[in-house]
Protein backbone atom coordinates (compact mmCIF):
# COMPACT_ATOMS: atom_id res chain seq x y z
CA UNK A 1 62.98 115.76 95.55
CA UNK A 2 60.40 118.33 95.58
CA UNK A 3 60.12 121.23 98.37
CA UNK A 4 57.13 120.20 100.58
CA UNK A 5 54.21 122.73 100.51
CA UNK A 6 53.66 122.88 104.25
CA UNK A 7 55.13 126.41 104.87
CA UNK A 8 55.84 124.94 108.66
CA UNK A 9 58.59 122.49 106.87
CA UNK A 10 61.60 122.68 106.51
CA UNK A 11 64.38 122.16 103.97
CA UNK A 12 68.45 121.49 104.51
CA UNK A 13 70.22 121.98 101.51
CA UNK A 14 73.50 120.33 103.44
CA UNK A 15 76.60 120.30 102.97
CA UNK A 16 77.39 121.76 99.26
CA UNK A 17 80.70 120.98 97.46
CA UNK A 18 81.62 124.81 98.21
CA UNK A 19 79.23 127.70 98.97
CA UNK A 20 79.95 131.82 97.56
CA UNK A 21 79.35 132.37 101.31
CA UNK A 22 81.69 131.18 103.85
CA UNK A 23 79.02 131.21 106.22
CA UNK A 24 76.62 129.20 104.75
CA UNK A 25 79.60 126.43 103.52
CA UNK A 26 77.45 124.06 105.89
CA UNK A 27 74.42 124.80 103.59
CA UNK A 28 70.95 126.60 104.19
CA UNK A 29 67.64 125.76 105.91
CA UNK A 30 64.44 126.97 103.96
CA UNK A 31 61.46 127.20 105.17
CA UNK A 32 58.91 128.48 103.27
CA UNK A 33 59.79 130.97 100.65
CA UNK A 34 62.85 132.24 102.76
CA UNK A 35 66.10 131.23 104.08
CA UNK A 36 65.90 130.67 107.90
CA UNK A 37 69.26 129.63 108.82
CA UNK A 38 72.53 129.55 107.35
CA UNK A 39 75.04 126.55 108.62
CA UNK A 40 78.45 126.84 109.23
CA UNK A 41 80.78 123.78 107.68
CA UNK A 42 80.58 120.89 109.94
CA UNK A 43 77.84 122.19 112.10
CA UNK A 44 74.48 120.74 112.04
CA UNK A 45 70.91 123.15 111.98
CA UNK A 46 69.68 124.88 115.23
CA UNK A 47 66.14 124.41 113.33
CA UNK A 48 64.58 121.01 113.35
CA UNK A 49 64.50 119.71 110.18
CA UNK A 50 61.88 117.90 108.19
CA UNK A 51 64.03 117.14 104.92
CA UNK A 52 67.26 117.32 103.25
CA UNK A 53 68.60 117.55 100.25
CA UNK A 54 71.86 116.51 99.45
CA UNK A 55 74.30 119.31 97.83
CA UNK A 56 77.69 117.51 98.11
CA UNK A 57 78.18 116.89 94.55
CA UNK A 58 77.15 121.07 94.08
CA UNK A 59 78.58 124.85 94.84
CA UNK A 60 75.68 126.66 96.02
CA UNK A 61 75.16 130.30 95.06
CA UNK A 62 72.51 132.74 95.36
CA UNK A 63 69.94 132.85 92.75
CA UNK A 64 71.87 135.15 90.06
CA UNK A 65 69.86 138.22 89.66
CA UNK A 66 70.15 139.96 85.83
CA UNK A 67 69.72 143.28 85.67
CA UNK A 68 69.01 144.32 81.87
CA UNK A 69 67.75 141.91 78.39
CA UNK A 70 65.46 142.91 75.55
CA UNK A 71 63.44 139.72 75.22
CA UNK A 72 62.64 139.81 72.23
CA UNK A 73 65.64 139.96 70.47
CA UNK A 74 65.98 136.42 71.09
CA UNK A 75 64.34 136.20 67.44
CA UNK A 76 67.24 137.89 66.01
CA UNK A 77 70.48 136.51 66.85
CA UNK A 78 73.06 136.20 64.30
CA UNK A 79 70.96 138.29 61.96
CA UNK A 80 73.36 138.72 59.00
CA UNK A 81 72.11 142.25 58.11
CA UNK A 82 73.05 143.54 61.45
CA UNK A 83 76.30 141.60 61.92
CA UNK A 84 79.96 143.72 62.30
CA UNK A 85 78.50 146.69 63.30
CA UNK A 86 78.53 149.06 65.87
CA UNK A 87 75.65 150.11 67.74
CA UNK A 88 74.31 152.95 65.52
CA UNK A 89 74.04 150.79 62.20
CA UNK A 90 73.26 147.86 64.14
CA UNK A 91 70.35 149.30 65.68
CA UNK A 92 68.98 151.06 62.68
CA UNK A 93 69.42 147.51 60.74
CA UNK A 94 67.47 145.75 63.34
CA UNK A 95 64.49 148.12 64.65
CA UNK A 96 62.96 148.05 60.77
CA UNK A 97 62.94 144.16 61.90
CA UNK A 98 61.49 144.24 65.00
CA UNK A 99 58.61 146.69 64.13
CA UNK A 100 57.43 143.84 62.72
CA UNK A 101 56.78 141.89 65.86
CA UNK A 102 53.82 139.98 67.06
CA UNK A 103 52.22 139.77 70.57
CA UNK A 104 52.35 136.06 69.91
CA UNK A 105 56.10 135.96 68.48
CA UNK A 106 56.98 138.64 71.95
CA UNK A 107 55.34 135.58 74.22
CA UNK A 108 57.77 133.01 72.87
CA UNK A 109 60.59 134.94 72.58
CA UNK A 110 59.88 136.11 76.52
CA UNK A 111 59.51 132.33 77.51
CA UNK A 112 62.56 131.21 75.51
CA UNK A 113 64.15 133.92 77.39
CA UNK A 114 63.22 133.50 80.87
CA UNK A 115 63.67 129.95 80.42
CA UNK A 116 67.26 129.99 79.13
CA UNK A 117 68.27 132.54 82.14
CA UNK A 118 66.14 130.20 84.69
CA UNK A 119 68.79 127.17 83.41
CA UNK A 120 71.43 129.20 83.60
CA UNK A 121 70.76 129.42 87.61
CA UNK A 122 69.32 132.72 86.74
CA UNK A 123 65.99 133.34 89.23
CA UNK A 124 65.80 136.88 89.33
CA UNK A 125 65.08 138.11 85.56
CA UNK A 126 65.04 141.83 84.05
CA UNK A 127 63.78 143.02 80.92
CA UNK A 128 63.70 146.33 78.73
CA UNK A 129 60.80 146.41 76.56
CA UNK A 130 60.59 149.36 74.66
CA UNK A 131 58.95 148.60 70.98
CA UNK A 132 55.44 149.69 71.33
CA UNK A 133 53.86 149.16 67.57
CA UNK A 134 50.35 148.65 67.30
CA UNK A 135 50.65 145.15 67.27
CA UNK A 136 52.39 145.17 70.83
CA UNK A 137 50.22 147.10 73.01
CA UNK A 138 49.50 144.14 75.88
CA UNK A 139 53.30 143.16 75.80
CA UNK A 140 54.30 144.10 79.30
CA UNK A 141 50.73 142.15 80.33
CA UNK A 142 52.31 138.78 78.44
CA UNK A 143 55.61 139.19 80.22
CA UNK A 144 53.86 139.13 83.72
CA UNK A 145 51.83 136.51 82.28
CA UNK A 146 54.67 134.87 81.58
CA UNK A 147 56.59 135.23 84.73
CA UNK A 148 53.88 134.05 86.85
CA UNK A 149 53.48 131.14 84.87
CA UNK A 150 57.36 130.14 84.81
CA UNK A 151 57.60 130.74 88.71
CA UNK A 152 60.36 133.22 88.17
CA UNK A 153 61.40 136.45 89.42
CA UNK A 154 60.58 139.00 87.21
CA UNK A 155 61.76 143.17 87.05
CA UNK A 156 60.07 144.34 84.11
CA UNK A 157 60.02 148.33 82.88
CA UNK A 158 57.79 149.84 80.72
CA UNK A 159 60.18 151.05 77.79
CA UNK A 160 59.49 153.81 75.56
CA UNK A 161 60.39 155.60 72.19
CA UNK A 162 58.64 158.74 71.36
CA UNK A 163 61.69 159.99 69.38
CA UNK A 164 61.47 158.76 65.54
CA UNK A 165 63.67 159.26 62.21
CA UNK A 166 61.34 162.46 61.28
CA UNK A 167 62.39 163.72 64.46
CA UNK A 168 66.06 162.84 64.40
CA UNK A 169 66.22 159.94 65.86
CA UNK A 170 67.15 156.09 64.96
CA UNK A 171 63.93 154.37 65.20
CA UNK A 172 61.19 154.33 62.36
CA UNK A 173 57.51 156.19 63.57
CA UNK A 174 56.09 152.65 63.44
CA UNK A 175 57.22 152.30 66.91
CA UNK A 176 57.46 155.71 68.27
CA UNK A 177 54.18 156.68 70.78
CA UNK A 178 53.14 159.81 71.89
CA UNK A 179 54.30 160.99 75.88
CA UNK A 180 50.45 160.90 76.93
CA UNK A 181 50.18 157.28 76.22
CA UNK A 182 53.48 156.76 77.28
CA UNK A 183 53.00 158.23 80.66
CA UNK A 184 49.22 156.58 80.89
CA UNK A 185 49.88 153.10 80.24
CA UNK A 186 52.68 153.60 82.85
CA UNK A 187 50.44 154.40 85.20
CA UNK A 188 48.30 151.52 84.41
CA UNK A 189 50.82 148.61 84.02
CA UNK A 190 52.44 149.98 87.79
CA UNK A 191 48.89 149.87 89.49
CA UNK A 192 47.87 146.32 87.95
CA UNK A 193 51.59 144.48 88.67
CA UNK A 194 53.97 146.16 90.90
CA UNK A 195 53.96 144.23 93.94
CA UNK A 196 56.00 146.03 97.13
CA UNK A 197 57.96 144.53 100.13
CA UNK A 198 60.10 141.69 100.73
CA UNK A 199 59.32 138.88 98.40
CA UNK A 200 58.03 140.61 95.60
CA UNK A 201 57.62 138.54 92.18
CA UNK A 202 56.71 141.40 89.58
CA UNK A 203 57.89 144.38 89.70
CA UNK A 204 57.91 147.44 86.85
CA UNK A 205 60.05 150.38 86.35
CA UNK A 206 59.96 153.11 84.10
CA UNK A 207 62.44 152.88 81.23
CA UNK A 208 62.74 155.48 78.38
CA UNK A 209 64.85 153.35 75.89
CA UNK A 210 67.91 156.23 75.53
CA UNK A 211 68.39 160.02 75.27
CA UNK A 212 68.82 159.64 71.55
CA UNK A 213 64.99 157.58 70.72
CA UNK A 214 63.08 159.73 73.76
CA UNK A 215 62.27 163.42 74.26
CA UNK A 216 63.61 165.70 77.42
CA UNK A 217 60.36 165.78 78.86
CA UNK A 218 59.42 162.29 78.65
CA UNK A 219 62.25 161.75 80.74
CA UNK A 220 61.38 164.69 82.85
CA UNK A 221 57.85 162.96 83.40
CA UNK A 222 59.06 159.77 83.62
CA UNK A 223 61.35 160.75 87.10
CA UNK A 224 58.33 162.48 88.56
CA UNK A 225 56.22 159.53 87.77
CA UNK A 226 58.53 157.01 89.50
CA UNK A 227 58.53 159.19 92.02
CA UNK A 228 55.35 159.49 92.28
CA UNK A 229 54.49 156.14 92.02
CA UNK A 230 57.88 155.03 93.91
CA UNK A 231 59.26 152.40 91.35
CA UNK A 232 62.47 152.75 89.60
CA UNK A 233 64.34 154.52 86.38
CA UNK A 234 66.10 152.50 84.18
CA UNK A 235 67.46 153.38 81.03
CA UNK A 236 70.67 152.71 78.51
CA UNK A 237 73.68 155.47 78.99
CA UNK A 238 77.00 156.08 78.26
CA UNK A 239 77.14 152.76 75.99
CA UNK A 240 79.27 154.43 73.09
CA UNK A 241 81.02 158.13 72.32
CA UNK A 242 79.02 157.75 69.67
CA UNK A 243 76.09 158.63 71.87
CA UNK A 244 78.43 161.26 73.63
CA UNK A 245 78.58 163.00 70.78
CA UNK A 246 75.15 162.77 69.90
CA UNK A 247 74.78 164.28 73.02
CA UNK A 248 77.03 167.29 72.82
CA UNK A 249 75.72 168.13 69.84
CA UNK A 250 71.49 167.84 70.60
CA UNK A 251 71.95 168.89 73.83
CA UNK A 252 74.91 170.69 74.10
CA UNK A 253 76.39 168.55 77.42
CA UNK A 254 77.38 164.86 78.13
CA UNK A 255 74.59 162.20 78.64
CA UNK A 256 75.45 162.21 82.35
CA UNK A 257 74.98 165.99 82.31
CA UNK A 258 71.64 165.46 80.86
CA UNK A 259 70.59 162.68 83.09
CA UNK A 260 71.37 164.91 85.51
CA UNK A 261 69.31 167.73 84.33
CA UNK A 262 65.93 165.81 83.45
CA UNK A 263 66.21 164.16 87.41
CA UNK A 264 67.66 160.86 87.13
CA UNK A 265 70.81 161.03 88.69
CA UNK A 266 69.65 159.40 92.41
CA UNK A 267 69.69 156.10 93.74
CA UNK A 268 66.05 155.38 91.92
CA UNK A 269 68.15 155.19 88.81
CA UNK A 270 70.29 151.82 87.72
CA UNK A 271 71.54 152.27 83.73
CA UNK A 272 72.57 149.82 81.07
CA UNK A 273 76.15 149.98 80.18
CA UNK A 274 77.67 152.98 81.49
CA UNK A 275 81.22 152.85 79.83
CA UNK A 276 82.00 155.99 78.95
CA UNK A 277 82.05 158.02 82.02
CA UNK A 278 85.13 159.92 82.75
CA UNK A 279 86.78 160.60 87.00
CA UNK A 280 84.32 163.34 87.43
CA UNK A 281 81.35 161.50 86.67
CA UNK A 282 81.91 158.07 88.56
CA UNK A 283 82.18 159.96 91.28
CA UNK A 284 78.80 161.97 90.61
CA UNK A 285 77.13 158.37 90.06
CA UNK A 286 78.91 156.92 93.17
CA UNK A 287 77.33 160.19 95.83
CA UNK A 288 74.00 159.51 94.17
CA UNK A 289 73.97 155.69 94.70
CA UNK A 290 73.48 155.48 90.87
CA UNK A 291 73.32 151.55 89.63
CA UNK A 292 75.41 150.22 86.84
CA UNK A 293 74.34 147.50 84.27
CA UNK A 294 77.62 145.98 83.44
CA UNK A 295 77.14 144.13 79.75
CA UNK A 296 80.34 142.63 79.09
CA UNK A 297 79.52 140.32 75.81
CA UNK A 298 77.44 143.04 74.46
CA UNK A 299 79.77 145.98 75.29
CA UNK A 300 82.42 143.36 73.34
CA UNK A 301 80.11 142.07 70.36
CA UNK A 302 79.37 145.69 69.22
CA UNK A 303 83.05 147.43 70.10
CA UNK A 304 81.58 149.71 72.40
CA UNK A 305 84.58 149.58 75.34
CA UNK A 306 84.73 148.66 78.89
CA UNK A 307 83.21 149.70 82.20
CA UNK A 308 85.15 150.94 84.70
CA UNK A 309 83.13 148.82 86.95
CA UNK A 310 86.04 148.51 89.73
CA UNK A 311 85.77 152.75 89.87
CA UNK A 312 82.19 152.78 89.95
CA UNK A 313 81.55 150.33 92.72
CA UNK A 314 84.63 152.23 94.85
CA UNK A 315 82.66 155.26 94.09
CA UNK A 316 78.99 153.44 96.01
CA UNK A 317 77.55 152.41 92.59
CA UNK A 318 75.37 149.58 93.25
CA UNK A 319 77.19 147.40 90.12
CA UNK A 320 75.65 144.03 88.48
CA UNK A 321 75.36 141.91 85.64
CA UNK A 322 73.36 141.41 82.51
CA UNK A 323 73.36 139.41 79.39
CA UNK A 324 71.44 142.41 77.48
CA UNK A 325 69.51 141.79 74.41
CA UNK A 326 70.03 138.42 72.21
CA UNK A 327 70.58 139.94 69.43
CA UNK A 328 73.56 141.63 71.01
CA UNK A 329 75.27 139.60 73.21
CA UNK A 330 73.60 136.38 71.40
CA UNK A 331 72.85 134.46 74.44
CA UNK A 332 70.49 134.49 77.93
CA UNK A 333 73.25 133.03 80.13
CA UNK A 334 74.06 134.81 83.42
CA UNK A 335 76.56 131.99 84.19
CA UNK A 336 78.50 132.88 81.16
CA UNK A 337 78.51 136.40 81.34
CA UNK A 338 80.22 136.19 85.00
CA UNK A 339 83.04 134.28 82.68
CA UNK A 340 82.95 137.19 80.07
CA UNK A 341 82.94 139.53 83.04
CA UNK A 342 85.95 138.07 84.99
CA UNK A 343 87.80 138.23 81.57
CA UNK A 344 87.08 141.57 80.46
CA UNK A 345 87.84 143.02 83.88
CA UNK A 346 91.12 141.13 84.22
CA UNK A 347 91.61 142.87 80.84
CA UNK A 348 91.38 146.44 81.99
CA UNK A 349 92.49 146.00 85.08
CA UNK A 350 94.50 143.15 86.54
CA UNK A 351 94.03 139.25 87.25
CA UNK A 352 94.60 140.45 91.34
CA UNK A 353 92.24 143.25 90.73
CA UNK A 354 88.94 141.36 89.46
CA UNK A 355 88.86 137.77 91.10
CA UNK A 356 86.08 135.13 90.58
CA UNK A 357 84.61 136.47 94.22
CA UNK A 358 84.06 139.93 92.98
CA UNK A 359 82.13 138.19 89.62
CA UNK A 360 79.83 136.17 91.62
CA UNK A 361 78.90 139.61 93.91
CA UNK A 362 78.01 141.42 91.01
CA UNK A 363 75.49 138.70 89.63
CA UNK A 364 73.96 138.32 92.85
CA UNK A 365 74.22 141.26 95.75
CA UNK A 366 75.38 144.02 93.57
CA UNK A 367 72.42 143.21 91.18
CA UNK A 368 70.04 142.93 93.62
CA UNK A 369 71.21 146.28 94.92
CA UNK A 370 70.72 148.05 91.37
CA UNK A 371 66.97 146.33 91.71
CA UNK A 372 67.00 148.20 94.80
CA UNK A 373 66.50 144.62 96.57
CA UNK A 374 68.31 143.54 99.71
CA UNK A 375 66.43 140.31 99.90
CA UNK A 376 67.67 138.50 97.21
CA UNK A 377 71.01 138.15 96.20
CA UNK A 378 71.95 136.21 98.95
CA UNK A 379 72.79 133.51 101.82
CA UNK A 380 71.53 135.00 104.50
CA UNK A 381 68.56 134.11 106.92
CA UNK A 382 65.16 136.31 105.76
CA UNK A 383 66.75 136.21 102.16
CA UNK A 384 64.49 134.96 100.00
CA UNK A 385 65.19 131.20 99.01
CA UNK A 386 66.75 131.58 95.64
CA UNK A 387 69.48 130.05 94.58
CA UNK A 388 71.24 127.74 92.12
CA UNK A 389 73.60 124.86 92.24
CA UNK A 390 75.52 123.75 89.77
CA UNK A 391 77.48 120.22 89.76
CA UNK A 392 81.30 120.03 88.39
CA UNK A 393 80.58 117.01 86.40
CA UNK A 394 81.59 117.85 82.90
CA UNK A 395 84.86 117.90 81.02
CA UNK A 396 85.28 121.33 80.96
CA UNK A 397 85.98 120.65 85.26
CA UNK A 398 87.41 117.55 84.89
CA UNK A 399 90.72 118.70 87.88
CA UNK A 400 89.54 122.05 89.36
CA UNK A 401 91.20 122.09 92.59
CA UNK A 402 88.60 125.13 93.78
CA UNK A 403 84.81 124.37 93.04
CA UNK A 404 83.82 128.31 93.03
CA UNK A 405 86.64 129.30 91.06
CA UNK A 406 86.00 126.90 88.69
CA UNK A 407 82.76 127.99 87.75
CA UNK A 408 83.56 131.08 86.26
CA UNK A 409 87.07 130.05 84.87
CA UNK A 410 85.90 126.58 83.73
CA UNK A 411 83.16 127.84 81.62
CA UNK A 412 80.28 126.99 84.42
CA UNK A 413 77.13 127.64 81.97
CA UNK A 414 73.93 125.47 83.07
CA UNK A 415 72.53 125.35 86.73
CA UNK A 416 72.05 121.16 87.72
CA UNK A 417 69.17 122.54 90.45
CA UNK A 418 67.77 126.35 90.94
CA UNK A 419 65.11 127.48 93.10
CA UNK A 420 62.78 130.55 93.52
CA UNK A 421 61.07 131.24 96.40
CA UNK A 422 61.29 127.77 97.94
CA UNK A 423 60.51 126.08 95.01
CA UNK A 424 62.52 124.13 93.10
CA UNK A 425 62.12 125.07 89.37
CA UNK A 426 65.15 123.65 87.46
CA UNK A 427 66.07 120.34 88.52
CA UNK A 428 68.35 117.73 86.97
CA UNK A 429 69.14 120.82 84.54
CA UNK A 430 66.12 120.90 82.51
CA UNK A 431 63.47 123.89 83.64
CA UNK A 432 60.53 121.93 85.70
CA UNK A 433 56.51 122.24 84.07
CA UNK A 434 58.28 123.25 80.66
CA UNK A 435 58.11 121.12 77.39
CA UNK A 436 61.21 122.46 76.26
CA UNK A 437 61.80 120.90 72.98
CA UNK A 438 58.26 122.01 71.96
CA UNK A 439 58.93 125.71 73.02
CA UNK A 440 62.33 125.70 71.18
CA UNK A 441 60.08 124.61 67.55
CA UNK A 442 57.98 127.05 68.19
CA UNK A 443 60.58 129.73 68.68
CA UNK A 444 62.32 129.31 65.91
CA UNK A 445 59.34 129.02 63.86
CA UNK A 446 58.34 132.33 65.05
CA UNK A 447 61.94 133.84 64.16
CA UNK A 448 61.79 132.35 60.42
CA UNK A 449 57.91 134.04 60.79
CA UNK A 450 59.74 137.43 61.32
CA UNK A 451 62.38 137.10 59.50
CA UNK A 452 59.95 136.59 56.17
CA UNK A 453 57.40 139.36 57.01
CA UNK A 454 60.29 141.97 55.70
């Protein structure tokens, strides 16, 4: 079953096993690239329809909508030099590794990416590029490339270090650029592929990597540029007190105070992590609208602690979900990071606190709303038509009284069918127009190629 190109048809997804909406638990009517009516249970559409597709043996959610990856990193996982540390080491171990990247080694590892995420019912995907050597100068370019090719969602930012080891900082010069390049190829990567409005399938936002690899006024420039330009910050913060301290010391304040000072703290702004903020500063980040990149395998993988995400949401954080760099959290799998999620939270908080409901908003509306997007993330008519289904049909479901619950406490990790913008590009579970067996050689060739250019 293939959505028909005729923009005038239309599409009922009917009656789904259970639906994250109440009010769509009828299913939705597509038309086009958007959602035009939502159906109650037991009601039939208001719209005449032209086809149907059959969800019964699925729980329909929006298209999950990740907020922060490195891409590349899918290259590295398990690394055995970098493995049982904290971030610091860690990160030191691995940039000497990735300075060694390839434009053709970033391609795959971008595809393998947005691929895995895209089967994981993933059809909004973000990423964080930030390693600029001179062998990576068009890598933004391939990611759009990329997206466009894949059919998938794509918020990309232009990272940046301009901070190296001579200058006190953790990554080596190969990879550092100067602020005028920095700030130019910004301008040029916005102009060519950010793409406005409702529907939008590339967009870029600026992204300095952290306070500790960038200088004060590249992040200075880099707020006035977005706003400028009117695309969004991103950046990582608050991810250990080892940064805190870094902090204190360079700067002499926290890293919110900082963010604060150099002009990030508004509602252009979404950040990576954000664990370590204490009363005060949640509700700083909550006034400005501030969004929060929750990482919860990451965060755990490298000890770095928990977000108060319950706090910072009460506070009017926009909060959502990301699976963060491979080489950190080890996988591209939004539908297992709303599992890691609903644990961790239930951890620092309470099982009555953090239920599967509030997981599933922060991978789809709250992550949308850190993307500063209201028309994704969900069931609603003039949504755009995103979304995944997954089917119940494997061990790990075998007696789940309740189909959404199950999902996240089940271990729900591969979408059966996703679409993107009307079109169906996962179906049966395998990603549609993608040899994937022949991208997955090539990968790993390309990691073993990395791997032996130290």
């Amino acid at each position: 079953m293939t959505h028909p190109d005729n923009r005038h048809d239309t599409l009922w997804i009917r009656h789904p096993l259970a639906a994250s909406d109440s009010a769509a638990a009828g299913g939705v009517v597509i038309q086009g690239d958007r959602i035009v009516e939502a159906v109650a249970r037991g009601a039939t559409p208001s719209t005449p329809i032209d086809q149907t597709f059959d969800a019964s043996a699925h729980v329909l959610l929006p298209g999950l909508v990740n907020t922060h990856h490195h891409f590349y990193q899918t290259l590295t996982r398990a690394y055995s030099p970098a493995l049982n540390k904290e971030l610091f080491p860690w990160l030191t171990t691995l940039y000497d590794v990735w300075a060694h990247l390839t434009e053709d080694q970033l391609a795959l590892a971008s595809e393998l990416a947005m691929v895995e995420l895209l089967m994981s019912g993933c059809t909004t995907v973000a990423d964080h590029h930030y390693v600029f050597s001179g062998a990576l100068e068009q890598a933004i370019d391939i990611q759009v490339e990329t997206a466009r090719r894949l059919k998938v969602r794509a918020a990309l930012t232009r990272g940046s270090m301009s901070v190296g080891r001579e200058a006190g900082g953790l990554p080596p010069q190969s990879v550092v650029q100067d602020e005028v390049t920095i700030l130019d190829e910004s301008v040029r990567l916005i102009d060519a592929y950010h793409e406005r409005g409702e529907g939008a399938m590339v967009t870029l936002a600026l992204a300095p990597c952290s306070p500790f690899s960038v200088s004060r006024e590249l992040m200075q420039e880099s707020a006035r540029l977005a706003e400028a330009k009117d695309v969004r910050l991103h950046t990582h913060l608050a991810e250990t007190e080892d940064e805190t301290n870094y902090c204190q010391t360079l700067f002499g304040m926290r890293p919110l105070d900082y963010l604060e000072a150099t002009g990030w703290l508004s509602d252009r702004s979404w950040l990576a992590h954000g664990i370590h903020f204490n009363d005060d500063e949640v509700q700083r980040l909550g006034r400005a609208g501030t969004g929060i990149a929750h990482c919860p395998s990451s965060n755990m993988v490298l000890g770095s602690g928990m977000c108060r995400t319950l706090e910072l949401e009460a506070a009017g954080c926009p909060v959502g979900l990301a699976v963060d760099g491979s080489a950190s959290a080890d996988h591209s799998n939004l539908a297992e990071e709303m599992r890691q999620a609903l644990l961790i939270g239930r951890l620092r908080y309470s099982p009555s606190r953090v239920r599967h409901q509030d997981v599933i908003r922060w991978a789809t509306e709250g992550s949308a709303g850190c993307l500063g997007r209201r028309d994704i993330g969900g069931l609603k008519p003039r949504q755009q038509a995103d979304l995944a289904l997954f089917k119940l049909d494997e061990p790990r479901f075998s007696g789940a009284e309740n189909p959404l619950a199950a999902l996240l406490l089940c271990g729900a990790h591969r979408a059966d069918r996703v679409m993107v913008a009307g079109q169906w590009r996962v179906a049966g579970g395998r990603p549609l127009d993608v040899d994937l067996e022949a991208l997955l050689a090539r990968h790993d060739a390309a990691a073993r190629a990395l791997r032996q250019a130290l």
